[in-house]
Protein backbone atom coordinates (compact mmCIF):
# COMPACT_ATOMS: atom_id res chain seq x y z
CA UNK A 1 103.02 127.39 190.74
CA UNK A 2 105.68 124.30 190.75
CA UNK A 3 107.01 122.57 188.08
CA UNK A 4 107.75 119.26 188.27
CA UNK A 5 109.81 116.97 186.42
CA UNK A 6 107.88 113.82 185.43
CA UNK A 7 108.90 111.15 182.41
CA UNK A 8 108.62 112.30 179.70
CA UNK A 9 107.17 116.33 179.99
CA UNK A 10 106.88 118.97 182.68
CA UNK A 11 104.00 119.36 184.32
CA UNK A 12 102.63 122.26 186.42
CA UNK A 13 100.51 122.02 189.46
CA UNK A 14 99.70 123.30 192.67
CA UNK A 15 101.20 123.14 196.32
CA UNK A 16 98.63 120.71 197.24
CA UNK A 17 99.09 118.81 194.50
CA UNK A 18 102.77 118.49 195.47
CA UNK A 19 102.13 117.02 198.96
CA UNK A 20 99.62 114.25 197.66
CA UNK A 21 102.12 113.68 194.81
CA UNK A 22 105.03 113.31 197.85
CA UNK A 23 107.32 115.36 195.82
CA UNK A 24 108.85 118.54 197.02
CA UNK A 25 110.53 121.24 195.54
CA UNK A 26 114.47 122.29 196.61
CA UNK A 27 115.82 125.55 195.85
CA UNK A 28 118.56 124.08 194.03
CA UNK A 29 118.64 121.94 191.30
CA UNK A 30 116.44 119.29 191.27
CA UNK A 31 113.11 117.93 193.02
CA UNK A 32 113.86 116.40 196.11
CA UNK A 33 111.25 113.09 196.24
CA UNK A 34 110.11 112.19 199.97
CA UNK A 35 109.33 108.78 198.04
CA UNK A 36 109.44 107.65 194.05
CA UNK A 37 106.85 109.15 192.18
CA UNK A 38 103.38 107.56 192.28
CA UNK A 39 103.59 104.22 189.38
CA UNK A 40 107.36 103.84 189.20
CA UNK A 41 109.67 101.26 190.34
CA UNK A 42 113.23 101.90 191.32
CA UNK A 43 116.21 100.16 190.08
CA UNK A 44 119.97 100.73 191.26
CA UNK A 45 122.40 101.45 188.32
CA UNK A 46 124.92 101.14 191.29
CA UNK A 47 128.03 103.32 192.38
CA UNK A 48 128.74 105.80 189.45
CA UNK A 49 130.68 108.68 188.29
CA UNK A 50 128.62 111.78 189.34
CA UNK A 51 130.18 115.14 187.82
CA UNK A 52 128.44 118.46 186.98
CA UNK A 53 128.23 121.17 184.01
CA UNK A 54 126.88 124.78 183.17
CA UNK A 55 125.86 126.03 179.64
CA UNK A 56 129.71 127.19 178.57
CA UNK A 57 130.95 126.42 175.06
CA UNK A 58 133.92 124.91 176.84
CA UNK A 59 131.87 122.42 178.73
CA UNK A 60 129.06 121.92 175.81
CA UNK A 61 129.59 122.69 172.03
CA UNK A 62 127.82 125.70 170.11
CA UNK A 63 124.90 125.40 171.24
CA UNK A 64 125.15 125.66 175.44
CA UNK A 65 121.82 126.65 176.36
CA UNK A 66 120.29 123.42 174.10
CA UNK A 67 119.91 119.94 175.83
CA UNK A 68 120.47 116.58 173.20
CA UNK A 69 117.22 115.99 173.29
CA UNK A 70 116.66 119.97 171.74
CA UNK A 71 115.22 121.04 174.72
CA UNK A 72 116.42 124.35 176.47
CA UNK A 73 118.50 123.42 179.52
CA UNK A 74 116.66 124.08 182.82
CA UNK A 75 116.93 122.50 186.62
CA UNK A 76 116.79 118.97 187.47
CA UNK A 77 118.49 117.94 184.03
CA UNK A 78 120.76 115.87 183.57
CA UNK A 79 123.00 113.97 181.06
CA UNK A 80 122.88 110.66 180.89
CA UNK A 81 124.82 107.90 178.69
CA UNK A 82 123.66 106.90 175.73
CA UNK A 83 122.08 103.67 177.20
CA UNK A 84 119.45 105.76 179.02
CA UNK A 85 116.40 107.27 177.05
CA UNK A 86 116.05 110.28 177.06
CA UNK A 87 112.87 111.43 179.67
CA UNK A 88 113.73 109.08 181.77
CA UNK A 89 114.25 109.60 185.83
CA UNK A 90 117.10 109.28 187.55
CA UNK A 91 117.57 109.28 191.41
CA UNK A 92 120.41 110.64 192.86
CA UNK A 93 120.43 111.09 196.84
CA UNK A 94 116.80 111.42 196.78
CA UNK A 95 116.71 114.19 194.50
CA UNK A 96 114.65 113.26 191.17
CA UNK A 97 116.34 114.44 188.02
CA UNK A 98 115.31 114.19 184.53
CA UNK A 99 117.75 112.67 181.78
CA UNK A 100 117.50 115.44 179.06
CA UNK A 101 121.06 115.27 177.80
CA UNK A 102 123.58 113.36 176.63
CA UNK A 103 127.34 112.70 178.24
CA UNK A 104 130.06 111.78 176.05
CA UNK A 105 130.47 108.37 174.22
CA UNK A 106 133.81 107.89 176.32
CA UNK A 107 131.68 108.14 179.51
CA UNK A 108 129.78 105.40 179.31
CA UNK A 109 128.80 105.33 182.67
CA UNK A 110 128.84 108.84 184.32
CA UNK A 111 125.91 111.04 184.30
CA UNK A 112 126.37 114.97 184.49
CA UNK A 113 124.13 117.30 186.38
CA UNK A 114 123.35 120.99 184.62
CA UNK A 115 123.66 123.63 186.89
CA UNK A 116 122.71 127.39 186.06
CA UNK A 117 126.06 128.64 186.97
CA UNK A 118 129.49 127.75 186.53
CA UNK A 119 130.75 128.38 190.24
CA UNK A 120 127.68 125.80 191.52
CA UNK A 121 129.17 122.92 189.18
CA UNK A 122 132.74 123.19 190.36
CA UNK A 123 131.50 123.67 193.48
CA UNK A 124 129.75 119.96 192.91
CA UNK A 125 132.82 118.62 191.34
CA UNK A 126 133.42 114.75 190.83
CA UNK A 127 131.24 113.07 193.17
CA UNK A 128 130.75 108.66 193.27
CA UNK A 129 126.99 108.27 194.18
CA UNK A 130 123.91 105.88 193.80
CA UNK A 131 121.77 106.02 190.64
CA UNK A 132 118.59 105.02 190.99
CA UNK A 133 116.26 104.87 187.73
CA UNK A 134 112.45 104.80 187.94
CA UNK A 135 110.66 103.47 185.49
């Protein structure tokens, strides 16, 4: 079984679902999408802040392992400004994430990608990329 991230719940299905779907899963973080998902339309957010987190108290508050949205972190998340609703998809180097979190009110225009550890998120660091959201 796969899961894949789609707006606004996860969905399960099965590897031949994935290839009709044209949506493929990476060992990493995120699903990496050989084209948008089927009914959504990309927009560019443009060039933005790009920086990565794991479920510390340091990097979170109290509750680490809980997204904004109450949600239990897991891969392909990601926190978004407040201008973004939560559910919605984000497109980062062709790899599909799902905004599940919450940045900062003084980042009002980074997004932060959860990974499980925190070795892989310094190991991301502070990157400037392309956000793409599908709606």
């Amino acid at each position: 079984m796969f899961m894949l991230f789609y707006k606004p719940t996860i969905i399960s299905t099965s590897p031949t679902e994935v290839e009709t779907q044209r949506l493929v899963i990476r060992g990493g973080n995120s699903i990496v999408g050989l084209s948008s998902p089927p009914g959504f339309s990309e927009k560019s957010l443009g060039m933005m802040v790009v920086t990565a987190y794991s479920s510390t108290v340091d990097q979170c508050d109290s509750t680490p392992f809980i997204t904004a949205n109450g949600e239990r972190v897991s891969e392909g998340g990601i926190a978004c400004p407040r201008y973004i609703p939560f559910g919605t998809l984000v497109k980062i180097d062709d790899e599909i994430y799902t905004c599940n979190d919450r940045m900062n009110e003084r980042y009002a225009h980074r997004f932060d990608i959860w990974f499980a550890s925190t070795e892989q998120a310094t190991q991301f660091g502070k990157q400037v990329k392309e956000i793409i959201r599908l709606d």
